[in-house]
C-alpha atoms as a PDB file:
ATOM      1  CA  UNK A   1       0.000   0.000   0.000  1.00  0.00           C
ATOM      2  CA  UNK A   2       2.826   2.390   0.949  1.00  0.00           C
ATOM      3  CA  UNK A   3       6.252   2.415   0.240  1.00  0.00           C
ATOM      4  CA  UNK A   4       8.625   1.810   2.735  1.00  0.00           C
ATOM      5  CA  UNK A   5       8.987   3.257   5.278  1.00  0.00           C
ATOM      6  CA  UNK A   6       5.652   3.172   6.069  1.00  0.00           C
ATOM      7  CA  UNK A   7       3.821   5.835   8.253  1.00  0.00           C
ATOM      8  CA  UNK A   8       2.751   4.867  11.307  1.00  0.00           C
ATOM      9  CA  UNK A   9      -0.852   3.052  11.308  1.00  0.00           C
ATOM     10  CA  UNK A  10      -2.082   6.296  14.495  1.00  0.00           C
ATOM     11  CA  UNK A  11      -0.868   9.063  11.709  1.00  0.00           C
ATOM     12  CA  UNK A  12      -3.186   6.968   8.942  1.00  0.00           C
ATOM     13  CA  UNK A  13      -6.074   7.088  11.561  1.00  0.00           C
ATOM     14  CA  UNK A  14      -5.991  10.647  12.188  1.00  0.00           C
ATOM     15  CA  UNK A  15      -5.638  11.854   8.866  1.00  0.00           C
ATOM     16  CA  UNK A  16      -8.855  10.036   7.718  1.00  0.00           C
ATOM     17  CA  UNK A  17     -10.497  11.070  11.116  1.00  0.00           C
ATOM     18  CA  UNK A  18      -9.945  14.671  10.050  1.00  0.00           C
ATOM     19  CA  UNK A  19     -11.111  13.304   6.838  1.00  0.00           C
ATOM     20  CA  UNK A  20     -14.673  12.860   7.637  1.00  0.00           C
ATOM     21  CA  UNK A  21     -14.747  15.498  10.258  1.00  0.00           C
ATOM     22  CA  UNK A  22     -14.257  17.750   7.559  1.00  0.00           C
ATOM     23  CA  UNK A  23     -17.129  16.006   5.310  1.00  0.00           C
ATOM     24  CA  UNK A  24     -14.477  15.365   2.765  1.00  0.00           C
ATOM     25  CA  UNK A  25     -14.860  11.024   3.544  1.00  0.00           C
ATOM     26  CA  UNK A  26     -16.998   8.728   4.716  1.00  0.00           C
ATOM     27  CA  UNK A  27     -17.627   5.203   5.367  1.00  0.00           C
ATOM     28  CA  UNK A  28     -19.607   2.048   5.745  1.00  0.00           C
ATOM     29  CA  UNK A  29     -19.089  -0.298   8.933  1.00  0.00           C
ATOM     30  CA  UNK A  30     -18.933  -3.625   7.892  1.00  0.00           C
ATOM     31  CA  UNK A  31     -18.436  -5.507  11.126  1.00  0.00           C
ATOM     32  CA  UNK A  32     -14.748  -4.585  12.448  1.00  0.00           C
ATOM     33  CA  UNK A  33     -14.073  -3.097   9.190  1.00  0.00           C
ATOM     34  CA  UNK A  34     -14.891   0.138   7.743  1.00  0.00           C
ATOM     35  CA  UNK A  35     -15.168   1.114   4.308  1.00  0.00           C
ATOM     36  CA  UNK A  36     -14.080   4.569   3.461  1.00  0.00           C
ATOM     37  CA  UNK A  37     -15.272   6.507  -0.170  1.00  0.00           C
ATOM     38  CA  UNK A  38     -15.130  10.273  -1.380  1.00  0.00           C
ATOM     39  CA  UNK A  39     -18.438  12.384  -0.642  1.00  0.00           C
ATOM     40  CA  UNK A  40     -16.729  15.551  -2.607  1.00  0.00           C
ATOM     41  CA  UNK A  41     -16.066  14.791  -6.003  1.00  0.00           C
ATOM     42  CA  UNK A  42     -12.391  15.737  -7.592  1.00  0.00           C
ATOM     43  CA  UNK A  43     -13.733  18.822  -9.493  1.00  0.00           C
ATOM     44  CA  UNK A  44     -15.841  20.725  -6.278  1.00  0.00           C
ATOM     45  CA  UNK A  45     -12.627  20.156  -4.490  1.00  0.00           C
ATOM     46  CA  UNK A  46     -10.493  21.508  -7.017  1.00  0.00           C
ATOM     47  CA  UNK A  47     -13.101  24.541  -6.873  1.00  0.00           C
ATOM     48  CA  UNK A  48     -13.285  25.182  -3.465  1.00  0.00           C
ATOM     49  CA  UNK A  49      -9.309  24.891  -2.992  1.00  0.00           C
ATOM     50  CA  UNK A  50      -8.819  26.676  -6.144  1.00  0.00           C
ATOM     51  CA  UNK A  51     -10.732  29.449  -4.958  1.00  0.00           C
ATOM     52  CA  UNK A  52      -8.905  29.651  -1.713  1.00  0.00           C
ATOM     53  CA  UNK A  53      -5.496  30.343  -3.317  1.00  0.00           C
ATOM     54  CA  UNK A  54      -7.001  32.745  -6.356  1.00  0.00           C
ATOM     55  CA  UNK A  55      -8.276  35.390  -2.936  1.00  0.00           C
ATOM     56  CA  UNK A  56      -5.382  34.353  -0.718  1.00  0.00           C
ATOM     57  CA  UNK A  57      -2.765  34.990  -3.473  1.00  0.00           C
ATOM     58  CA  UNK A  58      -4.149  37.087  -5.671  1.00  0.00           C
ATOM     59  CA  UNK A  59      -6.517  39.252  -3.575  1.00  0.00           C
ATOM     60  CA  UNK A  60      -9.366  38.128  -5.653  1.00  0.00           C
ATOM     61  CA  UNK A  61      -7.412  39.955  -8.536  1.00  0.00           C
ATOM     62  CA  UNK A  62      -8.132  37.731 -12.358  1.00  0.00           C
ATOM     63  CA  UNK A  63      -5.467  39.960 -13.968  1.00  0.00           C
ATOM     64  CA  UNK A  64      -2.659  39.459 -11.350  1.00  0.00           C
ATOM     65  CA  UNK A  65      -3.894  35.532 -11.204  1.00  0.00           C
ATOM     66  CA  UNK A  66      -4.245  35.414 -15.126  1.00  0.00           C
ATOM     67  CA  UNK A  67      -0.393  37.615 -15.592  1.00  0.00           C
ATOM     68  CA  UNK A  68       1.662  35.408 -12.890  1.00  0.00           C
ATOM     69  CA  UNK A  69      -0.175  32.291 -14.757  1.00  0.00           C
ATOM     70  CA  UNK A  70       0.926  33.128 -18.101  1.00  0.00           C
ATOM     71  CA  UNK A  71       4.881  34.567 -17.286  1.00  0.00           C
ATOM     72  CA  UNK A  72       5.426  32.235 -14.212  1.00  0.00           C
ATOM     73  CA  UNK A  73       4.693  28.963 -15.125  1.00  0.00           C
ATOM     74  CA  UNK A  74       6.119  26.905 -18.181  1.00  0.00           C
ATOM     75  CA  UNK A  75       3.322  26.595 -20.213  1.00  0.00           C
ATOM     76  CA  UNK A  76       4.047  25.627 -23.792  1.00  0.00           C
ATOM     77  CA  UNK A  77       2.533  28.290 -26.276  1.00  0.00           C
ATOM     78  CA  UNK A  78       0.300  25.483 -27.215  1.00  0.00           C
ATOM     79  CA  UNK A  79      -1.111  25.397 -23.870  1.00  0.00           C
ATOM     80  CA  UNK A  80      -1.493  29.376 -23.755  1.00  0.00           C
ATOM     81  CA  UNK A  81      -3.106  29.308 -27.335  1.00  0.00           C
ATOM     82  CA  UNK A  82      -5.529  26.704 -25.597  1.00  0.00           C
ATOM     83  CA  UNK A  83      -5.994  28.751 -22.490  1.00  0.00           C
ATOM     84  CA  UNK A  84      -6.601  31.854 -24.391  1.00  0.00           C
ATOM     85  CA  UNK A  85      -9.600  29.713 -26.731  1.00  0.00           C
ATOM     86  CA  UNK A  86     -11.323  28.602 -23.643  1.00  0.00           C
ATOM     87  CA  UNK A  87     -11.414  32.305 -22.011  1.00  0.00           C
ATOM     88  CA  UNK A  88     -12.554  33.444 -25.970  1.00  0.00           C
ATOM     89  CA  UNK A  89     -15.551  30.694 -25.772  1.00  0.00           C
ATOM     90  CA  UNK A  90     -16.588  31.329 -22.302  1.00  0.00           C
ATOM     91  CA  UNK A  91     -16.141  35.178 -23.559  1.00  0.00           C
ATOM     92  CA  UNK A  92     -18.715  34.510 -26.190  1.00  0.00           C
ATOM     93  CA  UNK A  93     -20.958  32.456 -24.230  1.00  0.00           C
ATOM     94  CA  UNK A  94     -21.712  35.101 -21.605  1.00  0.00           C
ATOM     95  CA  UNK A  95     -22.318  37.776 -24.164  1.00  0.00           C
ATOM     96  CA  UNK A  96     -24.884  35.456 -25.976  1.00  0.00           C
ATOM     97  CA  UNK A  97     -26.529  34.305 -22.495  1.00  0.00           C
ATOM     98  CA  UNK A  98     -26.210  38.213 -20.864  1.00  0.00           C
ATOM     99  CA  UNK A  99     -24.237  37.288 -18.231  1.00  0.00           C
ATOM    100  CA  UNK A 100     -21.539  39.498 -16.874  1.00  0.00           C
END
């Protein structure tokens, strides 16, 4: 399950106790054993975090996320061409649907 060396079976425990305190788990009890399984799926988490870090580090700002994205990261011009075709379409899609 893990590579060597293997972290202790108490640190395991907690981490999935804080797990489904937070809502983020939870499980079935099948006897002794439990069962554990996501109740968030990959893409509200990826919102919700994602949203953390654009008003923690970037005051909420979409040029100063959108500028450090482009210039600090190692995106291909591919990718950037790709980026920029998305934020085009979505463009486009609020203008046709009135939303700001």
């Amino acid at each position: 399950m893990f590579p060597e060396p293997r972290p202790a079976y108490t640190t395991v425990s907690t981490v999935v106790r804080v797990l489904v305190k937070k809502g983020f788990i939870d499980f079935k009890t099948y006897g002794k054993t439990n069962e554990y399984f996501p109740k968030v799926t990959k893409r509200s988490y990826a919102k919700k975090y994602f949203s953390g870090v654009f008003n923690g580090f970037f005051d909420q700002s979409a040029s100063g996320f959108t500028s450090f994205f482009a210039k600090e990261t190692d995106l291909s011009l591919t990718d950037l061409e790709e980026m920029k075709q998305i934020i085009e379409e979505q463009i486009k899609e609020r203008k046709e649907g009135g939303n700001e």
